[in-house]
Protein backbone atom coordinates (compact mmCIF):
# COMPACT_ATOMS: atom_id res chain seq x y z
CA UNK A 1 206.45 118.15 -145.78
CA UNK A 2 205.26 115.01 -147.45
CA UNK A 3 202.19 115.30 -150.10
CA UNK A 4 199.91 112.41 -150.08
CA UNK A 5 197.81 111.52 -153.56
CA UNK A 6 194.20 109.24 -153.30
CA UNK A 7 194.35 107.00 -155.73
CA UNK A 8 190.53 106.09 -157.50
CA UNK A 9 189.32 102.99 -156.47
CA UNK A 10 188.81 100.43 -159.08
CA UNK A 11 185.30 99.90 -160.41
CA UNK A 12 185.70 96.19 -158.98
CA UNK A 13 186.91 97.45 -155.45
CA UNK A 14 184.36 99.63 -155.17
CA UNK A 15 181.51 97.19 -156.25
CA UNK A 16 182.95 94.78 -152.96
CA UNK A 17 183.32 97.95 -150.24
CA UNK A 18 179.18 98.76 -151.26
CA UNK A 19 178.53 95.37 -151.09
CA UNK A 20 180.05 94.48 -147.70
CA UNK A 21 177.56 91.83 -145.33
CA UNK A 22 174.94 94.48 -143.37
CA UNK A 23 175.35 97.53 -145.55
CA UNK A 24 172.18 98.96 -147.57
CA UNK A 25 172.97 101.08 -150.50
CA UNK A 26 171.15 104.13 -150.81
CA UNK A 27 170.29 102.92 -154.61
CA UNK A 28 168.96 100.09 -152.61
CA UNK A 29 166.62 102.21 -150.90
CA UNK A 30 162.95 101.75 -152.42
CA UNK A 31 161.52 105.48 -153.64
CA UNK A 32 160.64 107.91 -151.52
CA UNK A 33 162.13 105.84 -148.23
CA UNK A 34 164.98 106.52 -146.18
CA UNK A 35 167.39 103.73 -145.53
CA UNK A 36 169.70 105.76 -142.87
CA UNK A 37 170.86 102.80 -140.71
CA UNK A 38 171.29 99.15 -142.37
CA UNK A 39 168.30 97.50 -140.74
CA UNK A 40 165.71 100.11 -140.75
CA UNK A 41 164.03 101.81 -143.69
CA UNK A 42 161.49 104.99 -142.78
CA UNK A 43 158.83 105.52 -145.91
CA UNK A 44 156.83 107.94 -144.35
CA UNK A 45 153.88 109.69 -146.20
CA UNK A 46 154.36 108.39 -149.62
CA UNK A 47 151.19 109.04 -150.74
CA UNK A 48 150.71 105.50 -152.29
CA UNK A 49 147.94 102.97 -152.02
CA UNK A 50 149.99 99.78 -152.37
CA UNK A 51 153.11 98.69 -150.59
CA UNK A 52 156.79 99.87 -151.56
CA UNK A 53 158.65 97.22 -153.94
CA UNK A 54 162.57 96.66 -153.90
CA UNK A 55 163.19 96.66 -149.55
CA UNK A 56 166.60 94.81 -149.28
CA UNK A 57 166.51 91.65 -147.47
CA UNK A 58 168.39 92.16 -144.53
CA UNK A 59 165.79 94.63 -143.52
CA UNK A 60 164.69 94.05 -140.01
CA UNK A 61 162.89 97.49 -139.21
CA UNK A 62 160.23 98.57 -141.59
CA UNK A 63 158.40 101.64 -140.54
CA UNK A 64 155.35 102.44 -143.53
CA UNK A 65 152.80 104.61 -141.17
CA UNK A 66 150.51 107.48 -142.95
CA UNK A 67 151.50 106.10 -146.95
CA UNK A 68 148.08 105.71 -147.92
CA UNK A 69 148.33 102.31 -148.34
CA UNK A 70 144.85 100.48 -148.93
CA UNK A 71 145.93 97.15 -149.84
CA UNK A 72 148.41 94.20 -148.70
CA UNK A 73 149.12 91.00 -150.86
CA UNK A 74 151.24 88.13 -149.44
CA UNK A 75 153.99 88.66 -152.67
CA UNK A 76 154.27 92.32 -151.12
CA UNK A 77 156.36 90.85 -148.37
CA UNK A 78 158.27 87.60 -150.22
CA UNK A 79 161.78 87.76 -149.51
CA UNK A 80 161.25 89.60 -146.27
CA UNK A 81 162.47 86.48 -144.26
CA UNK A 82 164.66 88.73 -141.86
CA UNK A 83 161.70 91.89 -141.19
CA UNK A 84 161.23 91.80 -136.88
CA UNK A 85 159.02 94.87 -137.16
CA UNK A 86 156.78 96.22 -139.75
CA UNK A 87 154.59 99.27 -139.09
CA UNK A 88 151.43 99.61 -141.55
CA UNK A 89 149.86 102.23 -138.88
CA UNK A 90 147.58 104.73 -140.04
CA UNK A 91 146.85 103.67 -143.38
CA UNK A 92 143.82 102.94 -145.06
CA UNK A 93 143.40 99.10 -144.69
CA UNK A 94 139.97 97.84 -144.84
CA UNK A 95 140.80 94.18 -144.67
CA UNK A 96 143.46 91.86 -144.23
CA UNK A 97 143.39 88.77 -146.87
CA UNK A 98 144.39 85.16 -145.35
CA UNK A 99 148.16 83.96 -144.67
CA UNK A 100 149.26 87.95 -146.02
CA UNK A 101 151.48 88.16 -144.02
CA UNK A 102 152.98 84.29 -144.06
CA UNK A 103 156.05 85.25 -145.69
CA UNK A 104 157.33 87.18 -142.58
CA UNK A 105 158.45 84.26 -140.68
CA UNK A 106 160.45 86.16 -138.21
CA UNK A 107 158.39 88.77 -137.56
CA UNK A 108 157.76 89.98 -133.77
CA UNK A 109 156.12 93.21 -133.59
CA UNK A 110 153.20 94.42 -136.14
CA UNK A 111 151.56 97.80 -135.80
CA UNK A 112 148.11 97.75 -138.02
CA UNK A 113 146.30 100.26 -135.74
CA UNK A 114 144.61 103.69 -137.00
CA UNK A 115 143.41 101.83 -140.25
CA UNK A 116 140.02 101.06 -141.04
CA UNK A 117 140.22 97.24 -140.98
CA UNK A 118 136.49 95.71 -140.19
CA UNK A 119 136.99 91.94 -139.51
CA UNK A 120 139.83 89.59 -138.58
CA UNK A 121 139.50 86.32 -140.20
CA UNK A 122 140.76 82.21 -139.09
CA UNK A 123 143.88 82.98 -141.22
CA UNK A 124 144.85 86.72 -141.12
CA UNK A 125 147.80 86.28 -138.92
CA UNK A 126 148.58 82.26 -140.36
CA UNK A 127 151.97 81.68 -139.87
CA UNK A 128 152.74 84.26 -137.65
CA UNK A 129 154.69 81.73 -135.32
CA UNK A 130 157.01 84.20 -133.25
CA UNK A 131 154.95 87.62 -133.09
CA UNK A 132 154.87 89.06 -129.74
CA UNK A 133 153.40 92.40 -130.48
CA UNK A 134 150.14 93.03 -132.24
CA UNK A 135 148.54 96.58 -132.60
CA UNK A 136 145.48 96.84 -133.94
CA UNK A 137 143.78 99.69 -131.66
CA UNK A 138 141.76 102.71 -133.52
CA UNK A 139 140.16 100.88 -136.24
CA UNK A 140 136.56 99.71 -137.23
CA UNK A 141 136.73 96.20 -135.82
CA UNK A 142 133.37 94.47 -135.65
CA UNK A 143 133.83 90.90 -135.57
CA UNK A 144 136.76 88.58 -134.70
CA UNK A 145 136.54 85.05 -135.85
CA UNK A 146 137.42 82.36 -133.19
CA UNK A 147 140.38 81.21 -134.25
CA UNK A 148 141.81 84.68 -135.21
CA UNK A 149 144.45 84.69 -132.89
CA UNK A 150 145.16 80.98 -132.62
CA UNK A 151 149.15 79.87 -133.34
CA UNK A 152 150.08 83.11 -131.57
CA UNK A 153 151.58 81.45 -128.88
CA UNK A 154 154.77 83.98 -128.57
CA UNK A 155 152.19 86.27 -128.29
CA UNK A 156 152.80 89.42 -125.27
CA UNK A 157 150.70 92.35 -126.20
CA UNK A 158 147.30 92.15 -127.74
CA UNK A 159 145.58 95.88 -128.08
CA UNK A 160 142.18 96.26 -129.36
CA UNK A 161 141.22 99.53 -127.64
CA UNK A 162 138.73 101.74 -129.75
CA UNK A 163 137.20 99.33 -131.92
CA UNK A 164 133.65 98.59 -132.47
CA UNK A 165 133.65 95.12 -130.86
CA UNK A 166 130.29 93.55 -128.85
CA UNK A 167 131.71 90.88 -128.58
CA UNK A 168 134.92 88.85 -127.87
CA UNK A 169 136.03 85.16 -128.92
CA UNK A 170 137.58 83.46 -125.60
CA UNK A 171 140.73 84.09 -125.57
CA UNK A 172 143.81 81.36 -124.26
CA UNK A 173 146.79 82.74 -124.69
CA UNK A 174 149.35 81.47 -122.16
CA UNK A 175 152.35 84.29 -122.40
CA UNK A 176 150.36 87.49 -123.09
CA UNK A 177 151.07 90.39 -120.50
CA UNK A 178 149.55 93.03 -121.77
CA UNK A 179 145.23 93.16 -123.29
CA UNK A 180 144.00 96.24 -123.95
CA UNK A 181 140.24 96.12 -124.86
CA UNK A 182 139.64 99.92 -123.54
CA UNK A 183 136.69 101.59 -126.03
CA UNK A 184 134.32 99.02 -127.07
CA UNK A 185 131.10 98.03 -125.75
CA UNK A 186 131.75 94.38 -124.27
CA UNK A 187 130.07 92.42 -121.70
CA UNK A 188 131.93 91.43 -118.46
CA UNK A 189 134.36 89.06 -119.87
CA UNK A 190 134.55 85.87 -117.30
CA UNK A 191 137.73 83.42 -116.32
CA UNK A 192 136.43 81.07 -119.36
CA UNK A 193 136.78 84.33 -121.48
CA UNK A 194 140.47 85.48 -120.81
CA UNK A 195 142.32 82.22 -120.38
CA UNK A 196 145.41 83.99 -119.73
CA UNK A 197 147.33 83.07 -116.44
CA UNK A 198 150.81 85.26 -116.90
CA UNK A 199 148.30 88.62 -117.44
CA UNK A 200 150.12 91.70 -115.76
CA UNK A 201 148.33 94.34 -117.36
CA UNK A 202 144.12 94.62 -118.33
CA UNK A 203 142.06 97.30 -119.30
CA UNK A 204 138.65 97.21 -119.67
CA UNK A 205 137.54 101.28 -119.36
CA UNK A 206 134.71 102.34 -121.17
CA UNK A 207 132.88 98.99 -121.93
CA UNK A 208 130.11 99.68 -120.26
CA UNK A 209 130.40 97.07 -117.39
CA UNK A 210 128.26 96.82 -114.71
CA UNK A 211 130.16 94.47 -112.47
CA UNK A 212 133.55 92.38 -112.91
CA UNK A 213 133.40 88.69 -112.60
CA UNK A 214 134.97 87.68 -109.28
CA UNK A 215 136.12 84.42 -111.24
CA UNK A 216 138.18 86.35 -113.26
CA UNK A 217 139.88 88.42 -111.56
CA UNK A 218 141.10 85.12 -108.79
CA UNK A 219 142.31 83.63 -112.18
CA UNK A 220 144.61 86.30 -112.77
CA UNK A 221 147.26 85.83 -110.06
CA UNK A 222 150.06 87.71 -111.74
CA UNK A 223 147.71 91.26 -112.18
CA UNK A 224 149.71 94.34 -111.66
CA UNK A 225 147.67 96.60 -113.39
CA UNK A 226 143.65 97.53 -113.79
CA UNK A 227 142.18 99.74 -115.85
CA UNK A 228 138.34 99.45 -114.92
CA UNK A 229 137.67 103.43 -115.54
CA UNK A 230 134.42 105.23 -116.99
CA UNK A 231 132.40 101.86 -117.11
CA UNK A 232 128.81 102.13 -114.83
CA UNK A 233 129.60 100.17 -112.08
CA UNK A 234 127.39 101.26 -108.82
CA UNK A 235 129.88 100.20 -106.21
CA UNK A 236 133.52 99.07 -105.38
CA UNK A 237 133.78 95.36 -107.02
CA UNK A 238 133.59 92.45 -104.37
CA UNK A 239 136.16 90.94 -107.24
CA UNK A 240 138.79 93.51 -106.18
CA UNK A 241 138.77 93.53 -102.46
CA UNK A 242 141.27 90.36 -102.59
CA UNK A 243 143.13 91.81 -105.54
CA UNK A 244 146.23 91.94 -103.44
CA UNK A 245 149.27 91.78 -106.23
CA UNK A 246 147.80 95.00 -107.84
CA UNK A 247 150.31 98.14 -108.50
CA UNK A 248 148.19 100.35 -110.98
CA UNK A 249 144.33 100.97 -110.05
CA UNK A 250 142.37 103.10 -112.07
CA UNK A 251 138.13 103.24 -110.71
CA UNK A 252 137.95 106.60 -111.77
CA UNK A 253 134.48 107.88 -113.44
CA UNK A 254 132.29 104.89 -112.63
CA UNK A 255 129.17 106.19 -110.59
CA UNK A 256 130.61 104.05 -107.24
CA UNK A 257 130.09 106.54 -104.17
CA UNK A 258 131.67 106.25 -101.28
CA UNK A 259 134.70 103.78 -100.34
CA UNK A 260 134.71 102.17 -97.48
CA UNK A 261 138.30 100.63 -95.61
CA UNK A 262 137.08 97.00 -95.84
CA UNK A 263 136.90 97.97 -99.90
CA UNK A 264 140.71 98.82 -99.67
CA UNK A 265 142.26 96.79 -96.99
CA UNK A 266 143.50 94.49 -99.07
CA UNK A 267 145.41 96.81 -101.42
CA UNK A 268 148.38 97.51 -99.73
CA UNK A 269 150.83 96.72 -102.70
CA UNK A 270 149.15 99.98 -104.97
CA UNK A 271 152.10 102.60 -105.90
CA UNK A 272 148.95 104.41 -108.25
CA UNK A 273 145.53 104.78 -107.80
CA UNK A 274 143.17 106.74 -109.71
CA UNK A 275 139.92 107.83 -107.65
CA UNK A 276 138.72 110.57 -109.46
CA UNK A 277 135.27 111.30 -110.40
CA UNK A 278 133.43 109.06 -107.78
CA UNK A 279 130.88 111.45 -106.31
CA UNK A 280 133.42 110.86 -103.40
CA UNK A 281 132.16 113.51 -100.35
CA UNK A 282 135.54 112.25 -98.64
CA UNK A 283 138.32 109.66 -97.42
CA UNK A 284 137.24 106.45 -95.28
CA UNK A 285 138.91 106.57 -91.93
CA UNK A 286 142.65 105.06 -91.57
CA UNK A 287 142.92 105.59 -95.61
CA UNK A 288 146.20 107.20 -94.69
CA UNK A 289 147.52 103.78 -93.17
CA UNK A 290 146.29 101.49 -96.06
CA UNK A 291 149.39 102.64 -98.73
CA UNK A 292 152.64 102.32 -97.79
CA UNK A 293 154.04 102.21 -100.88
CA UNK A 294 151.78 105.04 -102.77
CA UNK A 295 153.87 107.37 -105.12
CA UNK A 296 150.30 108.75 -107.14
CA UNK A 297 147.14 109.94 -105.95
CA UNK A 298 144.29 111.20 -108.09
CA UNK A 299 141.44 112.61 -106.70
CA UNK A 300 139.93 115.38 -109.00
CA UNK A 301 136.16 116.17 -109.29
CA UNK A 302 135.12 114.58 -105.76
CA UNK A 303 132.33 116.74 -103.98
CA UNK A 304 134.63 117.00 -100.62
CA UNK A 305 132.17 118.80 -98.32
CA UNK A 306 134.30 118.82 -95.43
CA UNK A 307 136.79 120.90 -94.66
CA UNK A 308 138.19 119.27 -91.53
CA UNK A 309 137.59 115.77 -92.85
CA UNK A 310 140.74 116.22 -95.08
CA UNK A 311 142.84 118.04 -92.74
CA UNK A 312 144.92 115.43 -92.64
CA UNK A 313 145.38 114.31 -96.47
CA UNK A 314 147.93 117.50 -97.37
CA UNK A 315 150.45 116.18 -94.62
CA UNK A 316 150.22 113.04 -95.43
CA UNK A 317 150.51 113.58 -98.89
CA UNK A 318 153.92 115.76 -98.07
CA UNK A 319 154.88 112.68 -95.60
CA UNK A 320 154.26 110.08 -97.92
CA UNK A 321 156.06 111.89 -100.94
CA UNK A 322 152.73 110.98 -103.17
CA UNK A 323 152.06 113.20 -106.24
CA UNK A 324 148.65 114.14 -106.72
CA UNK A 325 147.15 113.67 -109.81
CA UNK A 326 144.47 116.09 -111.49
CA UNK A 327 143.66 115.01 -114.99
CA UNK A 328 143.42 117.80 -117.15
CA UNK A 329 144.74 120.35 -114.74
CA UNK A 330 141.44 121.10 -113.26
CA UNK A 331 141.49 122.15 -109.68
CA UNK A 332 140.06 120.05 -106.85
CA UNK A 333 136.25 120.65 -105.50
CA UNK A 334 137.35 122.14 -102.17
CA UNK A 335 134.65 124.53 -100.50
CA UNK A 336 134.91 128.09 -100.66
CA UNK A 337 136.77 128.80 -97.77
CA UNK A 338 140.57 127.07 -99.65
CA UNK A 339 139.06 127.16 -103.46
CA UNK A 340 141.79 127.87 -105.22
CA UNK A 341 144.47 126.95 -103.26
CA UNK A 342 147.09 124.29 -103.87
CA UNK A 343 145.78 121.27 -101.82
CA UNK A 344 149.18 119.63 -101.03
CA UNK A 345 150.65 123.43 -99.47
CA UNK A 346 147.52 123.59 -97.22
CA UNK A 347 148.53 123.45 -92.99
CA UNK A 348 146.06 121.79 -90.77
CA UNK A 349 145.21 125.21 -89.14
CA UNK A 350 143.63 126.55 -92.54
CA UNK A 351 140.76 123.81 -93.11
CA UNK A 352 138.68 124.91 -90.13
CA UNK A 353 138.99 122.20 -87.69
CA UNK A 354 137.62 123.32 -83.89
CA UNK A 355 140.04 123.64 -81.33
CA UNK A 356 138.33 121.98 -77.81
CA UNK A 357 135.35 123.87 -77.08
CA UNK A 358 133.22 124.76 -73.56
CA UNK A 359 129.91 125.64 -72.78
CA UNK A 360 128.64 127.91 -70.00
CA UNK A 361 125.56 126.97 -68.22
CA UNK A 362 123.78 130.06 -68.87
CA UNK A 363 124.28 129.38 -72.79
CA UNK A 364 122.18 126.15 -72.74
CA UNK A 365 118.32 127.29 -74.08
CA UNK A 366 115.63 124.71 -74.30
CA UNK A 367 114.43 125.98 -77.80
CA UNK A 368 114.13 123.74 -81.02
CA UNK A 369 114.79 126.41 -83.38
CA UNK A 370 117.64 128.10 -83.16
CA UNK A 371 121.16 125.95 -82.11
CA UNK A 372 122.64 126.86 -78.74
CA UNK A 373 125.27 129.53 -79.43
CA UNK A 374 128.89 128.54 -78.40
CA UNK A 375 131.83 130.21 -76.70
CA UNK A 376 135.04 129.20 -76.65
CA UNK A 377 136.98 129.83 -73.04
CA UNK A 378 140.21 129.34 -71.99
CA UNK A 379 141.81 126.22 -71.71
CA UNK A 380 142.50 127.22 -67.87
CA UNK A 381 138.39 127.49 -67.55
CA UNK A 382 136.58 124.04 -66.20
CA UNK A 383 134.64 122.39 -68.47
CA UNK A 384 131.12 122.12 -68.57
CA UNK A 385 129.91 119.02 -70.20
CA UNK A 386 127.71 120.61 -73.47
CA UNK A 387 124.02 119.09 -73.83
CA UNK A 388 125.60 117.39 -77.23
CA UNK A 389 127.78 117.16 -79.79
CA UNK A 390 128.83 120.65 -81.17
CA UNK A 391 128.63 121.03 -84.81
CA UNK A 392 130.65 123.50 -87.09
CA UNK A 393 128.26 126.19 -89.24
CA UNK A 394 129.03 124.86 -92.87
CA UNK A 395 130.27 127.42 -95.17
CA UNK A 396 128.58 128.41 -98.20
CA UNK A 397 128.06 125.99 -100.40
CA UNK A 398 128.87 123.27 -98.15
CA UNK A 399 126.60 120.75 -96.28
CA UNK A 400 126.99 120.64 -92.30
CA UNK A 401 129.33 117.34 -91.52
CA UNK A 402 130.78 116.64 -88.31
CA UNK A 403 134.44 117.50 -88.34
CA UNK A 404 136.74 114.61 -86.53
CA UNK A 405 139.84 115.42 -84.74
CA UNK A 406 143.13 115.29 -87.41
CA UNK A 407 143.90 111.50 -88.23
CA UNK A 408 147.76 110.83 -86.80
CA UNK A 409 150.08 110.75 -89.61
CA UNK A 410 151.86 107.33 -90.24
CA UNK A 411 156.01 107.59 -90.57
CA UNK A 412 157.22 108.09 -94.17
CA UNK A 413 157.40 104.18 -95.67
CA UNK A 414 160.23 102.95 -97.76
CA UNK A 415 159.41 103.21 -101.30
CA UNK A 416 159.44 100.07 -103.81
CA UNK A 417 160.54 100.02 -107.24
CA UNK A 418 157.49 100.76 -109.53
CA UNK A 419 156.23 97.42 -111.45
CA UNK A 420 157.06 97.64 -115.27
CA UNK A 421 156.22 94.81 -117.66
CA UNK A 422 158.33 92.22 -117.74
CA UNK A 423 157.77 91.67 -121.60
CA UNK A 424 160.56 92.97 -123.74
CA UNK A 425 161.21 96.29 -125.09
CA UNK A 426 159.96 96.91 -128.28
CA UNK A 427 162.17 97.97 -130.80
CA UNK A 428 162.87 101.32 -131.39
């Protein structure tokens, strides 16, 4: 049996193995950080109002969320020529001082949301040549200057959601995909506004709007995605009905009543729509044939008053393979007779529809107050033609409706691959 011995290393040898091209020592580390991979250093709540000193410069990762931090200066970040991705999120920035972050020439992605930042200035993202990613969502906002954002011409994401913005400098910004503006109280931006022709995602829920600028929305030939949710619009926007490259539709919780087929016609391309919260009382006839490639469906807190209205929607849901969405969990409105049920497990036989129906002669009465009773014979019996249309007693708690034979349901459509951003994954 041979015995092996491990000779020390030499002080010198030692010194060059540490020291090798992409390696970060852990004496390298700045305090209270962890440096587990070469390119990424975690300091996360240090409990310090200024930024850590000593990060090696072949950081490219550099993750600083919840430290307390309350103040940036531009020598914070000298020698940081190689940092891709810095995250100051959740801090407590009030402001951002001019050309700060100028050192950071190769930066790409910068996460400054969840602070308390007030105003971005002409110069508080000078130099910034490559970014592609800029967070700055959940903090106080108020004012922009017009130039903010200008030499961000890598720019792909912009999100601004949850400020306290009135009002928005026009924006041209040729590559961005993504603007968030969700949680502010804006006016209808118009095509002058959002100069952005490559746009694939917008949302604008919870401005306030009142209508959407028709303008707009034909400038923005590349949308896949809308977000026009909890705003006060009275009715389905004229600017949508030739929407047709749209994937992801959210209208939910505007005050818009009832949708009509000539509104959605033009949507055939949707794999998710949100319709929830509309005061909807039902479906518009041949809804069923509009979306062939449909995957999600949400339709919580709709009145539906009519049983046999929706008799077709659980088949076709079932047909389809769409998932229906309830926000929350909350069950859907349906009248007393199925509350509680599961909508999508519900047969045609169990919302009430009537089967074909015959009157007898000596049933027809001449008075004005009281409905002419019904009976129901036989399909061997000969008809005799009724005096009118027979209508189904309404449960209680539900208004009297006519009730339409079941709408045909279409063949199950091929599925298409659901639309993701085409902008680049962020790193990790």
């Amino acid at each position: 049996m041979k015995t092996f011995f491990l000779l020390p290393l030499t002080p010198f040898l030692l010194f060059l193995l540490l020291r090798l091209p992409g390696r970060t020592l852990a004496s390298d580390c700045p305090q209270d950080c962890s440096c587990s991979t070469p390119e990424s250093i975690f300091c996360f709540q240090r409990r310090s109002a200024t930024m850590p000193h000593g990060v090696p410069a072949p950081t490219k990762n550099l993750y600083l969320f919840a430290n307390g931090i309350e103040t940036l200066a531009e020598e914070d970040f000298v020698g940081m020529e190689s940092l891709e991705m810095l995250d100051l999120s959740q801090n407590k920035l009030t402001k951002l001082l001019d050309r700060v972050f100028e050192p950071l020439t190769s930066l790409r992605n910068l996460d400054l949301s969840a602070n308390q930042i007030t105003h971005l200035s002409e110069e508080s993202f000078a130099g910034m040549a490559l970014l592609e990613r800029l967070y700055l969502y959940s903090n106080h906002i108020q004012t922009i200057h017009p130039a903010a954002f200008q030499g961000l011409e890598q720019l792909l994401e912009l999100k601004l959601q949850g400020n306290q913005l009135t009002s928005l400098p026009a924006l041209a910004m040729p590559r961005l995909l993504l603007l968030d503006l969700r949680f502010n109280t804006l006016p209808s931006p118009g095509s002058a506004d959002l100069q952005m022709p490559n746009l694939e995602s917008l949302k604008l829920a919870g401005l306030g709007l009142k209508s959407l600028d028709e303008d707009l929305m034909a400038s923005l030939g590349n949308l896949h995605e809308l977000d026009i949710s909890g705003n006060q619009l009275g009715s389905f926007p004229l600017a949508l009905r030739e929407a047709r490259g749209l994937i992801h539709l959210s209208l939910a919780g505007n005050p818009m009543g009832p949708l009509t087929l000539e509104d959605l016609q033009n949507l055939g391309e949707l794999q998710e729509l949100d319709i929830s919260n509309l005061s909807l009382q039902g479906l518009p006839d041949g809804f069923a044939q509009l979306f062939p490639h449909l995957t999600k469906l949400t339709v919580a807190e709709n009145p539906f008053n009519c049983l046999c209205t929706l008799a077709w929607f659980p088949g076709w849901l079932r047909n389809q393979g769409v998932t229906l969405g309830q926000d929350g969990g909350d069950p859907l409105p349906l009248p007393s007779l199925n509350a509680g049920k599961v909508l999508e497990r519900l047969e045609h036989r169990e919302f009430g529809c009537p089967t074909t129906t015959t009157v007898t002669a000596s049933t027809v009465r001449t008075s004005t107050t009281m409905p002419p009773p019904v009976t129901t014979l036989p399909s061997t019996t000969p008809a005799i033609p009724a005096p009118g249309p027979v209508r189904r007693t309404p449960q209680l708690g539900q208004t009297a409706s006519p009730c339409p034979p079941s709408v045909p349901l279409p063949a199950a459509a091929a599925k298409t691959k659901r639309w993701t951003s085409s902008a680049p994954p962020r790193p990790a």
